[in-house]
C-alpha atoms as a PDB file:
ATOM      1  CA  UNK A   1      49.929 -41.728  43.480  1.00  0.00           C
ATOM      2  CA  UNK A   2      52.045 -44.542  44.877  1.00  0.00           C
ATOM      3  CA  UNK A   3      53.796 -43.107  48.159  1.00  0.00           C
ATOM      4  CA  UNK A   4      53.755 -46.198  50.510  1.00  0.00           C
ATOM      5  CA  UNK A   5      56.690 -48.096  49.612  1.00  0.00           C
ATOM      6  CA  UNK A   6      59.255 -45.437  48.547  1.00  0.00           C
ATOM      7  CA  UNK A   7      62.876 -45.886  49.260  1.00  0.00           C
ATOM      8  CA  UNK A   8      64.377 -43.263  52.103  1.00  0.00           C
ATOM      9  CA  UNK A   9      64.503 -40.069  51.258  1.00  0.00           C
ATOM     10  CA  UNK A  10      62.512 -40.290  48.302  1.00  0.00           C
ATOM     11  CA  UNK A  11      60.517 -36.938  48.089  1.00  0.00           C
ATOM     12  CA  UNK A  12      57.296 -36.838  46.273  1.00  0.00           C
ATOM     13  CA  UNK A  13      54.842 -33.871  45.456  1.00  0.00           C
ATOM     14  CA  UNK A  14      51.389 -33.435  45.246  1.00  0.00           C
ATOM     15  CA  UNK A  15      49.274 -31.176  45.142  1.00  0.00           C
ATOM     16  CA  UNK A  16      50.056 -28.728  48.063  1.00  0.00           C
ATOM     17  CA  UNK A  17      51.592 -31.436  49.672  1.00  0.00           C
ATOM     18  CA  UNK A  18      55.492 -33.430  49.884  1.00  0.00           C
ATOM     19  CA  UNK A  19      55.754 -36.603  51.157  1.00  0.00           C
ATOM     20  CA  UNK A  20      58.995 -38.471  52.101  1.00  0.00           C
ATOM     21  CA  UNK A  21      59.308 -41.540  53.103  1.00  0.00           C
ATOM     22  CA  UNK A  22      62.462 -42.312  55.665  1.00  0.00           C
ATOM     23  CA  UNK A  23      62.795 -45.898  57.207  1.00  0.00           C
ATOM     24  CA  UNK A  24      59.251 -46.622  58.640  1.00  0.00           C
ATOM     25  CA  UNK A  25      58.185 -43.428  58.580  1.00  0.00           C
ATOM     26  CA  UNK A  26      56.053 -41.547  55.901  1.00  0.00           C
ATOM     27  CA  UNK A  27      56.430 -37.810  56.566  1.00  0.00           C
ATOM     28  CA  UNK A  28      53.573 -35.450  55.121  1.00  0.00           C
ATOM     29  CA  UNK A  29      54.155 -31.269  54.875  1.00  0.00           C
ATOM     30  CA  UNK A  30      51.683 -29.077  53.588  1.00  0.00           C
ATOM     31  CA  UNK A  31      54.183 -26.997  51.339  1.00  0.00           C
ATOM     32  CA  UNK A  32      52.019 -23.298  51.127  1.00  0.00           C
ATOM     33  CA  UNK A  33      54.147 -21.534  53.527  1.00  0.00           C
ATOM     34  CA  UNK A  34      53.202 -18.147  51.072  1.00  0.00           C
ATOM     35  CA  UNK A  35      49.280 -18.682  51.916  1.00  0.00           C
ATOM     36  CA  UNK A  36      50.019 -19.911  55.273  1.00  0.00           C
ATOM     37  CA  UNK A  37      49.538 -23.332  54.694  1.00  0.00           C
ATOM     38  CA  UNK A  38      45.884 -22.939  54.057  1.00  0.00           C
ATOM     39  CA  UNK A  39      44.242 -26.160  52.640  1.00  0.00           C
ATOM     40  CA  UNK A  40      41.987 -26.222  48.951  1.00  0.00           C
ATOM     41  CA  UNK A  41      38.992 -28.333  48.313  1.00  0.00           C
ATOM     42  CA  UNK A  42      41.487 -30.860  46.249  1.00  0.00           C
ATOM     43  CA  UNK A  43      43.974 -31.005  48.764  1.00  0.00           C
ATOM     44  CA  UNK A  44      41.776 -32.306  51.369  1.00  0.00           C
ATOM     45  CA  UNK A  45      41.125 -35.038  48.963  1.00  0.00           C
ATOM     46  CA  UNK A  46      44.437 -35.192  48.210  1.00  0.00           C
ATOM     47  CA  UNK A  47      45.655 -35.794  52.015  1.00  0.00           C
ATOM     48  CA  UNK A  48      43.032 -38.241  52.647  1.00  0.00           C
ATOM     49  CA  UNK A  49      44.165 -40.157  49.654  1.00  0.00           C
ATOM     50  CA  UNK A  50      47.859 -40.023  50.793  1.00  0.00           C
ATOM     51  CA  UNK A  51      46.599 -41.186  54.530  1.00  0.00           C
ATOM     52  CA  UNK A  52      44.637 -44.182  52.598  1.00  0.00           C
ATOM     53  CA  UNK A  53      47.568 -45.163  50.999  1.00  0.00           C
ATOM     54  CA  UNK A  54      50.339 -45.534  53.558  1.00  0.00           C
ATOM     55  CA  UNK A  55      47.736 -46.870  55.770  1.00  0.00           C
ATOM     56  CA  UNK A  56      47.945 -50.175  53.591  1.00  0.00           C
ATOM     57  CA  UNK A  57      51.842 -50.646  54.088  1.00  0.00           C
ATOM     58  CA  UNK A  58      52.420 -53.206  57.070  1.00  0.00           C
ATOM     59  CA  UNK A  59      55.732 -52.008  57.476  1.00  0.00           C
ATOM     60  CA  UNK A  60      54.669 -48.438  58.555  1.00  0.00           C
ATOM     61  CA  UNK A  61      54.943 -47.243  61.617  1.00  0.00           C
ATOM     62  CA  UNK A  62      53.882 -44.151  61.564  1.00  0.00           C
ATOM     63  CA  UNK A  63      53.045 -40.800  59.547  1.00  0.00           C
ATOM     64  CA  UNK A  64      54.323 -37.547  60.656  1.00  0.00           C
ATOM     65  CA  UNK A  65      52.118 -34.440  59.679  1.00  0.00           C
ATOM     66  CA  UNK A  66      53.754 -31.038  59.304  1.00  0.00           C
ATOM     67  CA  UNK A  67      53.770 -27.527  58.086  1.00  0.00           C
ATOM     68  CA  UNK A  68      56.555 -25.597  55.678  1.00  0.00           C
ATOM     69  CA  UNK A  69      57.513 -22.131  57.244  1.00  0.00           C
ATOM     70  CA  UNK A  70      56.389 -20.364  60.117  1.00  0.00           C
ATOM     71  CA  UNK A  71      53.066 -21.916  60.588  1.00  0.00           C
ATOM     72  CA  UNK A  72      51.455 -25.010  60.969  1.00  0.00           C
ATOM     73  CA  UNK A  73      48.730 -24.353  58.996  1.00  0.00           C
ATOM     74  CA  UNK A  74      45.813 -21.319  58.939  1.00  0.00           C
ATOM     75  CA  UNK A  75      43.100 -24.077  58.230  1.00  0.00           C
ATOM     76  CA  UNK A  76      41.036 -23.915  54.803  1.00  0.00           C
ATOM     77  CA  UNK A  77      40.630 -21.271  51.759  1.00  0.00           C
ATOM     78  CA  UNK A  78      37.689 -19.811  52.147  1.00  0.00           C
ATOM     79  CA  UNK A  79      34.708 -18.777  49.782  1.00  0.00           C
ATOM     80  CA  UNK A  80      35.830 -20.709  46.522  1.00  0.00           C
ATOM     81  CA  UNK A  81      33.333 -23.225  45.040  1.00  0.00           C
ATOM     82  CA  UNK A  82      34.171 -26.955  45.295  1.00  0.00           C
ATOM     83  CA  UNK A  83      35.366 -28.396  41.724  1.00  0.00           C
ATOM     84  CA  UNK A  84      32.352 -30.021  41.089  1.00  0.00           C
ATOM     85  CA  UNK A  85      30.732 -26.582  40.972  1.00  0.00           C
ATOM     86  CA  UNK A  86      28.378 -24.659  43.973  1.00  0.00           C
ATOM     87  CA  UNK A  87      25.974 -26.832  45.777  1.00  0.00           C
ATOM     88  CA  UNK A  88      22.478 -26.047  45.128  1.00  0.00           C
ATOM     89  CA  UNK A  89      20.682 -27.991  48.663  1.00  0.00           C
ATOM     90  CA  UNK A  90      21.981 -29.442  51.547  1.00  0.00           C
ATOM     91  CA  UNK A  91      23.097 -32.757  49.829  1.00  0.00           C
ATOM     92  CA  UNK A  92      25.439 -31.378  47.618  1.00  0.00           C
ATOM     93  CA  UNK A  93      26.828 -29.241  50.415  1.00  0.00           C
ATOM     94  CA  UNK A  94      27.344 -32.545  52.509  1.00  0.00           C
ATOM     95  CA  UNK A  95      28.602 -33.968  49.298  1.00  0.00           C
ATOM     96  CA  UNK A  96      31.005 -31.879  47.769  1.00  0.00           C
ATOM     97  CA  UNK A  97      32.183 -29.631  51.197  1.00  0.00           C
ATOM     98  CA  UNK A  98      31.357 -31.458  54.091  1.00  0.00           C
ATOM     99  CA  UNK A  99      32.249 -35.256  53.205  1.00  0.00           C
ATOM    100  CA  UNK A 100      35.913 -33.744  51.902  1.00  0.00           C
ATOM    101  CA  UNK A 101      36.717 -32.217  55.285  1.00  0.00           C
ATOM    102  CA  UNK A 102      35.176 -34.673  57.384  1.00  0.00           C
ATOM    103  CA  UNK A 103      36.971 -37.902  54.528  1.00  0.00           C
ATOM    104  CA  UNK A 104      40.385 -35.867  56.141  1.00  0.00           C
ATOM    105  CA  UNK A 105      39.454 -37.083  59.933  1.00  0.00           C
ATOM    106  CA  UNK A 106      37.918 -40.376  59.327  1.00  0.00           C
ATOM    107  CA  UNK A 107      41.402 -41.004  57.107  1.00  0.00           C
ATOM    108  CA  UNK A 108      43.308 -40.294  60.336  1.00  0.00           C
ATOM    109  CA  UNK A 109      41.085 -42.755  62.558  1.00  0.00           C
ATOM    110  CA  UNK A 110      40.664 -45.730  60.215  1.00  0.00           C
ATOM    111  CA  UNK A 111      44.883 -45.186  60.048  1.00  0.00           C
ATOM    112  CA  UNK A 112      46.691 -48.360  61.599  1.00  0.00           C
ATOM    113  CA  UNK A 113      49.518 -46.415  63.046  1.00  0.00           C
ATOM    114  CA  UNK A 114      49.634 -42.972  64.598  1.00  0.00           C
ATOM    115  CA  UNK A 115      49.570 -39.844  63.190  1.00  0.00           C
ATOM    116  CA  UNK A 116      51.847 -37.023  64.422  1.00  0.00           C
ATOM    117  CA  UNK A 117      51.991 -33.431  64.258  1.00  0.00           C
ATOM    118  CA  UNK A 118      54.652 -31.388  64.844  1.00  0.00           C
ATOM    119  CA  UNK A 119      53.233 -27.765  64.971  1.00  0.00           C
ATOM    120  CA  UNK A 120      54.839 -24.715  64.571  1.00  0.00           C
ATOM    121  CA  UNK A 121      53.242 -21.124  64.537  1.00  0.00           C
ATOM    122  CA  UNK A 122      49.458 -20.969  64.299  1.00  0.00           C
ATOM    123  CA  UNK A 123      46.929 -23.732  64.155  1.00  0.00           C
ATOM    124  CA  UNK A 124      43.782 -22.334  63.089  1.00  0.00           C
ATOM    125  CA  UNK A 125      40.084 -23.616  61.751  1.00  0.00           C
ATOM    126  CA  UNK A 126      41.113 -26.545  59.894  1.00  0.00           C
ATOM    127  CA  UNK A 127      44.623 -26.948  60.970  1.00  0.00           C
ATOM    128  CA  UNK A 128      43.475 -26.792  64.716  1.00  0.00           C
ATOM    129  CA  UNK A 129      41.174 -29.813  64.037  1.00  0.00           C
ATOM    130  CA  UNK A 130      44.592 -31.918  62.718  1.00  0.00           C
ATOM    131  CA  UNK A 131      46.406 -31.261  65.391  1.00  0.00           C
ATOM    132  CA  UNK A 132      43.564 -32.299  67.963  1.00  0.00           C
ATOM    133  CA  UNK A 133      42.608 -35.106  66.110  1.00  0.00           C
ATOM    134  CA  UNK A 134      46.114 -36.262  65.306  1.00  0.00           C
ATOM    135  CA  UNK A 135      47.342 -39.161  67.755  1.00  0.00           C
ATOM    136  CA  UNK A 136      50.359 -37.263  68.950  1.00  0.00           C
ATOM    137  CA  UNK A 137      51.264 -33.595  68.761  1.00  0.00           C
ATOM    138  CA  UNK A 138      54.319 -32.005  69.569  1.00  0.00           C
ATOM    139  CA  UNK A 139      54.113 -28.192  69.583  1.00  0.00           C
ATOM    140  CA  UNK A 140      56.166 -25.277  70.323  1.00  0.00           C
ATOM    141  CA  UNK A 141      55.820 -23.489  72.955  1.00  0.00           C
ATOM    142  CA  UNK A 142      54.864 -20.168  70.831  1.00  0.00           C
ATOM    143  CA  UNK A 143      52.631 -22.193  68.851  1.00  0.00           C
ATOM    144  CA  UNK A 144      49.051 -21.067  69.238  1.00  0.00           C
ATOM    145  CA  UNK A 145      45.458 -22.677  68.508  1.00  0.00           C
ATOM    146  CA  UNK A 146      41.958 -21.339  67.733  1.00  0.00           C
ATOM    147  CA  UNK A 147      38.665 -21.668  66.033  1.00  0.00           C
ATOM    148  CA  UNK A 148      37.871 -19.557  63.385  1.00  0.00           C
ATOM    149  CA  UNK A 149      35.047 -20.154  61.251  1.00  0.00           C
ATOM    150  CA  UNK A 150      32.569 -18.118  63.250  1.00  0.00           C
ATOM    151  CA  UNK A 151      33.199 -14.628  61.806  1.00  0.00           C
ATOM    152  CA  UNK A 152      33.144 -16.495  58.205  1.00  0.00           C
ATOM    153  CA  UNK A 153      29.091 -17.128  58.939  1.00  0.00           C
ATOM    154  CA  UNK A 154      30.167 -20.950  59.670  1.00  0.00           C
ATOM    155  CA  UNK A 155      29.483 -23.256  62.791  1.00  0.00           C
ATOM    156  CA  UNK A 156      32.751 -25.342  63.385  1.00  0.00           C
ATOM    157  CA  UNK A 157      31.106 -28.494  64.132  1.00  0.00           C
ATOM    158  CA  UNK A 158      33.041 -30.341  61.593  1.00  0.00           C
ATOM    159  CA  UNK A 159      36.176 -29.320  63.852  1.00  0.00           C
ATOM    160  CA  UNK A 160      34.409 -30.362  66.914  1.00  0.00           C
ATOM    161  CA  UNK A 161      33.825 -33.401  65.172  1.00  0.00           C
ATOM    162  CA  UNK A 162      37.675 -33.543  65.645  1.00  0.00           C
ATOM    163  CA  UNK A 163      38.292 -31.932  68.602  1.00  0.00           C
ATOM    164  CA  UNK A 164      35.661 -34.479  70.740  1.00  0.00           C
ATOM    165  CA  UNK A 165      38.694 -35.453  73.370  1.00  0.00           C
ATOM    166  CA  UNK A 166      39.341 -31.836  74.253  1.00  0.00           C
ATOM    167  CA  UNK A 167      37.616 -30.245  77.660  1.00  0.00           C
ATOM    168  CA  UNK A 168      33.871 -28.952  76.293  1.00  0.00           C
ATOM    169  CA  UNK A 169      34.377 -25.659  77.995  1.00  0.00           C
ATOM    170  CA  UNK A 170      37.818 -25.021  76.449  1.00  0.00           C
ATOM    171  CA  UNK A 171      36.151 -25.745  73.419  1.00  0.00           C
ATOM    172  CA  UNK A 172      32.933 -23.209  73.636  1.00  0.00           C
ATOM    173  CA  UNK A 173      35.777 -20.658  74.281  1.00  0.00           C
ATOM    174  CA  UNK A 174      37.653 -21.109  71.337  1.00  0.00           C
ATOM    175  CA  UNK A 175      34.417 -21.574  69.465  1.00  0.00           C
ATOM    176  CA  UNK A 176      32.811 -18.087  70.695  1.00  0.00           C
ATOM    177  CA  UNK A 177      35.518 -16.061  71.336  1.00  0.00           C
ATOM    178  CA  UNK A 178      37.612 -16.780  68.171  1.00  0.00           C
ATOM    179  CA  UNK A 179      40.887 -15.903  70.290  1.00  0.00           C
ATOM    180  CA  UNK A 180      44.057 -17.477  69.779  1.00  0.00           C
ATOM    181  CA  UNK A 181      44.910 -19.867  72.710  1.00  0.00           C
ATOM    182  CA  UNK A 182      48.801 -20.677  73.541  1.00  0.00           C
ATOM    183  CA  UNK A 183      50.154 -23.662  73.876  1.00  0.00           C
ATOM    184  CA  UNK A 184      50.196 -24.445  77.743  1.00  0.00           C
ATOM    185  CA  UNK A 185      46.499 -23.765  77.118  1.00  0.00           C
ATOM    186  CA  UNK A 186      46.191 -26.364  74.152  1.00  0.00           C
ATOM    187  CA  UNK A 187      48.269 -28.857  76.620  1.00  0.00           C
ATOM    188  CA  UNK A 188      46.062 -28.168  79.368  1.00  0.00           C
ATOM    189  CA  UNK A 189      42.982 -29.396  77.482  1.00  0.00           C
ATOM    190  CA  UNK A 190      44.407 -32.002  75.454  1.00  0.00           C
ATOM    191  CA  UNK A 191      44.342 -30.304  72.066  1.00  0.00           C
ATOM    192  CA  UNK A 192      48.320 -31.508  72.354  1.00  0.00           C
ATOM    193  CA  UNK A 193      50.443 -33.831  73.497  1.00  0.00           C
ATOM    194  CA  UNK A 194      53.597 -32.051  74.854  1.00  0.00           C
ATOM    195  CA  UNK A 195      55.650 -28.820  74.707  1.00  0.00           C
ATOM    196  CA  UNK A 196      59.055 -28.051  73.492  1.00  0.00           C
ATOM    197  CA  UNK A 197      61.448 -24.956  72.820  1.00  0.00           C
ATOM    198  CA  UNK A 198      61.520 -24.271  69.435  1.00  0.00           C
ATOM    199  CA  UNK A 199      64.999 -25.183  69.506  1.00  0.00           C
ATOM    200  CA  UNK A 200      64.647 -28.695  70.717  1.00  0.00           C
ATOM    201  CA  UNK A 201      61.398 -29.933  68.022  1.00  0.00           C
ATOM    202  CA  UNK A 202      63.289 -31.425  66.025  1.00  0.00           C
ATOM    203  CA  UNK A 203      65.273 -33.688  68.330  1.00  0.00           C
ATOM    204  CA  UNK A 204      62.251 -34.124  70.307  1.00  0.00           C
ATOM    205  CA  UNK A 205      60.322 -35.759  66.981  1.00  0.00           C
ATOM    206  CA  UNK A 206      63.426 -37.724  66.265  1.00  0.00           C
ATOM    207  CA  UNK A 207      63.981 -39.285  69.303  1.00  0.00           C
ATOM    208  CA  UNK A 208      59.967 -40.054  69.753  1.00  0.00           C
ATOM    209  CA  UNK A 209      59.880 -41.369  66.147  1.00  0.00           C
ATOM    210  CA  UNK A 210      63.420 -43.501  67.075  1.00  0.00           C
ATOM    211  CA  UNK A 211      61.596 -45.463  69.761  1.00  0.00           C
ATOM    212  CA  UNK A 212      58.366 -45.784  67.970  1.00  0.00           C
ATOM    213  CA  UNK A 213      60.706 -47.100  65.718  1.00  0.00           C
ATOM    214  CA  UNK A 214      61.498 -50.386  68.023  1.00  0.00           C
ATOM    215  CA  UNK A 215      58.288 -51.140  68.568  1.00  0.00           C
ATOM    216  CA  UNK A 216      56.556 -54.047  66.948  1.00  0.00           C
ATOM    217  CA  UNK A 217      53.114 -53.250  64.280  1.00  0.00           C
ATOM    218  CA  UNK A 218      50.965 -54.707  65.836  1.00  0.00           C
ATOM    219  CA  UNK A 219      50.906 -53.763  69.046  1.00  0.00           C
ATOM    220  CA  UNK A 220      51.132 -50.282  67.760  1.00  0.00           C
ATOM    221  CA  UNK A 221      47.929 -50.622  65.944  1.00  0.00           C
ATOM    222  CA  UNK A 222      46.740 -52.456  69.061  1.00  0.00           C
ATOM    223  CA  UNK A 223      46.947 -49.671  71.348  1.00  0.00           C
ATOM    224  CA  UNK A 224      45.913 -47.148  68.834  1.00  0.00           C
ATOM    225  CA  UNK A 225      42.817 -48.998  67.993  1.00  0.00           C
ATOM    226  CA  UNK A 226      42.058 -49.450  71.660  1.00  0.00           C
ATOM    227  CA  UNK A 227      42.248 -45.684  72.875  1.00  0.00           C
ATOM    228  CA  UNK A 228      40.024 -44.761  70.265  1.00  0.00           C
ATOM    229  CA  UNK A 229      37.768 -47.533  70.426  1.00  0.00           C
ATOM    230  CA  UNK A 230      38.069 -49.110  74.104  1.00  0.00           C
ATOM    231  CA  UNK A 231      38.402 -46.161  76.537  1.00  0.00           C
ATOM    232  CA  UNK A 232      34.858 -45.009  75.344  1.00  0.00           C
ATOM    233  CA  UNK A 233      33.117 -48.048  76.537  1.00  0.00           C
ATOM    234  CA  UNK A 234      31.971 -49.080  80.519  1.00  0.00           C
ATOM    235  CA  UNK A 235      34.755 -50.092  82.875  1.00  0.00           C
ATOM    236  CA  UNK A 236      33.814 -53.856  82.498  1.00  0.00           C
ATOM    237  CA  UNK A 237      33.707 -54.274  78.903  1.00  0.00           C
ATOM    238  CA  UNK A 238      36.154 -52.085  78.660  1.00  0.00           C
ATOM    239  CA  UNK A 239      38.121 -54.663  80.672  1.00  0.00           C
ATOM    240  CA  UNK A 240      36.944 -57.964  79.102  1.00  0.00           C
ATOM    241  CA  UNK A 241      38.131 -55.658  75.896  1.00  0.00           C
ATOM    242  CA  UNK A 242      41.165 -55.487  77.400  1.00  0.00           C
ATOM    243  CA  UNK A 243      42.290 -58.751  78.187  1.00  0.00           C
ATOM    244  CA  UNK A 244      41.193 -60.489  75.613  1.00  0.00           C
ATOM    245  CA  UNK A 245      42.433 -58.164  72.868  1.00  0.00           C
ATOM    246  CA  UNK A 246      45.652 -58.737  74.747  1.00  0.00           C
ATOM    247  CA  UNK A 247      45.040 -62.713  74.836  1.00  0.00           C
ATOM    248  CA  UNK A 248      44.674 -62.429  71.045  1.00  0.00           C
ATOM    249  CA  UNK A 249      47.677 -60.324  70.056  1.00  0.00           C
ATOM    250  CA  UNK A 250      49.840 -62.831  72.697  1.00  0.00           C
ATOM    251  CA  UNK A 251      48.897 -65.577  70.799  1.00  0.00           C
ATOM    252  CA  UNK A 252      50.730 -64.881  67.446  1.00  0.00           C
ATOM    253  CA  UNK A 253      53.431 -67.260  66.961  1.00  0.00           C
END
């Protein structure tokens, strides 16, 4: 699967998923508007592979994540084995389930450039953890958000995993209570990034990916690397952090 480097407009399909590359961007849409987007064993394989990939182009600037028809996504299919066959003890659990979801988030950190969503509909279970752990998110105002996996016998901690930025008590709501939460709610608590009519998504995602566009690579990766790494530390290495990582990327010639 070679996705990277494809010329503008060049659409290519995998499974559940169609990827387009235009200019500097590499756009990703889970394409299972019929099942509501819901994501297979494979296909989290599959999008962690495609991640991978476009992560190694220097001339990306950015990957935008989306959903086909009127939903973002409605998170995983549940109660099918993984390929490999049912786990028989918690190693092949972590193995075959677990590392496949969790492969899916640590694909999104390790990613130079930022990932965006651009939600639509409902976000649930899985597709609530992209969105939160995307870099950017840019929702509709109708969209809504929730947790799901408790009535399916299932602790979510692999979202959580995800969903570490968001306010803890936001998050034991959603986890216990299963409801859907709108979007001025997801806002609120940092799930997303901003709001928009449905109307205006569209330009709103051009006109962000237009001036992401301008910037240089570097300091793209710079930032993102620091907000994930940086603002976790103590105020003074988080300052020596800061300068000199700023020092460094000054001194390119």
């Amino acid at each position: 699967m070679t996705i990277a480097r494809k010329a503008k407009g060049s659409i290519q399909m995998t499974e559940g998923f169609k990827t387009e590359r235009n200019g500097t961007f590499l756009h990703i849409t889970i394409d299972r508007p019929n099942e509501g987007n819901r994501v297979t064993d494979p296909m989290l394989d599959g999008l962690a592979a495609i991640v991978d990939e476009a992560s190694s182009d220097s001339e990306l600037k950015g990957i935008v994540l989306r959903g086909a028809g009127a939903d973002f996504c409605h998170g995983r299919v549940q109660g099918t084995p993984p390929p490999e066959g049912k786990p028989n003890n918690a190693f092949e659990i972590h193995e075959r389930v677990m590392s496949r979801i969790l492969g899916v988030y640590a694909a999104f950190r390790r990613c130079p450039v930022p990932i965006i969503a651009v939600v639509q509909g409902k976000a649930l279970g899985f597709g609530c953890a992209l969105v939160g752990g995307a870099d950017i998110s840019i929702a509709c105002r109708g969209a809504t958000f929730a947790l799901t996996e408790m009535p399916h016998g299932t602790a979510p901690t692999l979202a959580l995993s995800a969903l570490s930025h968001v306010a803890p008590k936001t998050l034991m709501d959603m986890v216990l209570t299963v409801e859907e939460h709108d979007a001025e709610h997801a806002l609120a608590s940092g799930i997303v990034s901003r709001l928009v009519d449905d109307s205006d998504l569209e330009v709103t995602v051009g006109r962000v990916l237009e001036t992401l566009s301008t910037f240089d690579r570097t300091n793209i990766s710079t930032c993102k690397r620091f907000i994930q790494r940086g603002l976790t530390l103590d105020p003074d290495t988080m300052s020596d952090l800061a300068g000199y990582t700023l020092a460094t990327v000054r001194s390119r010639s």
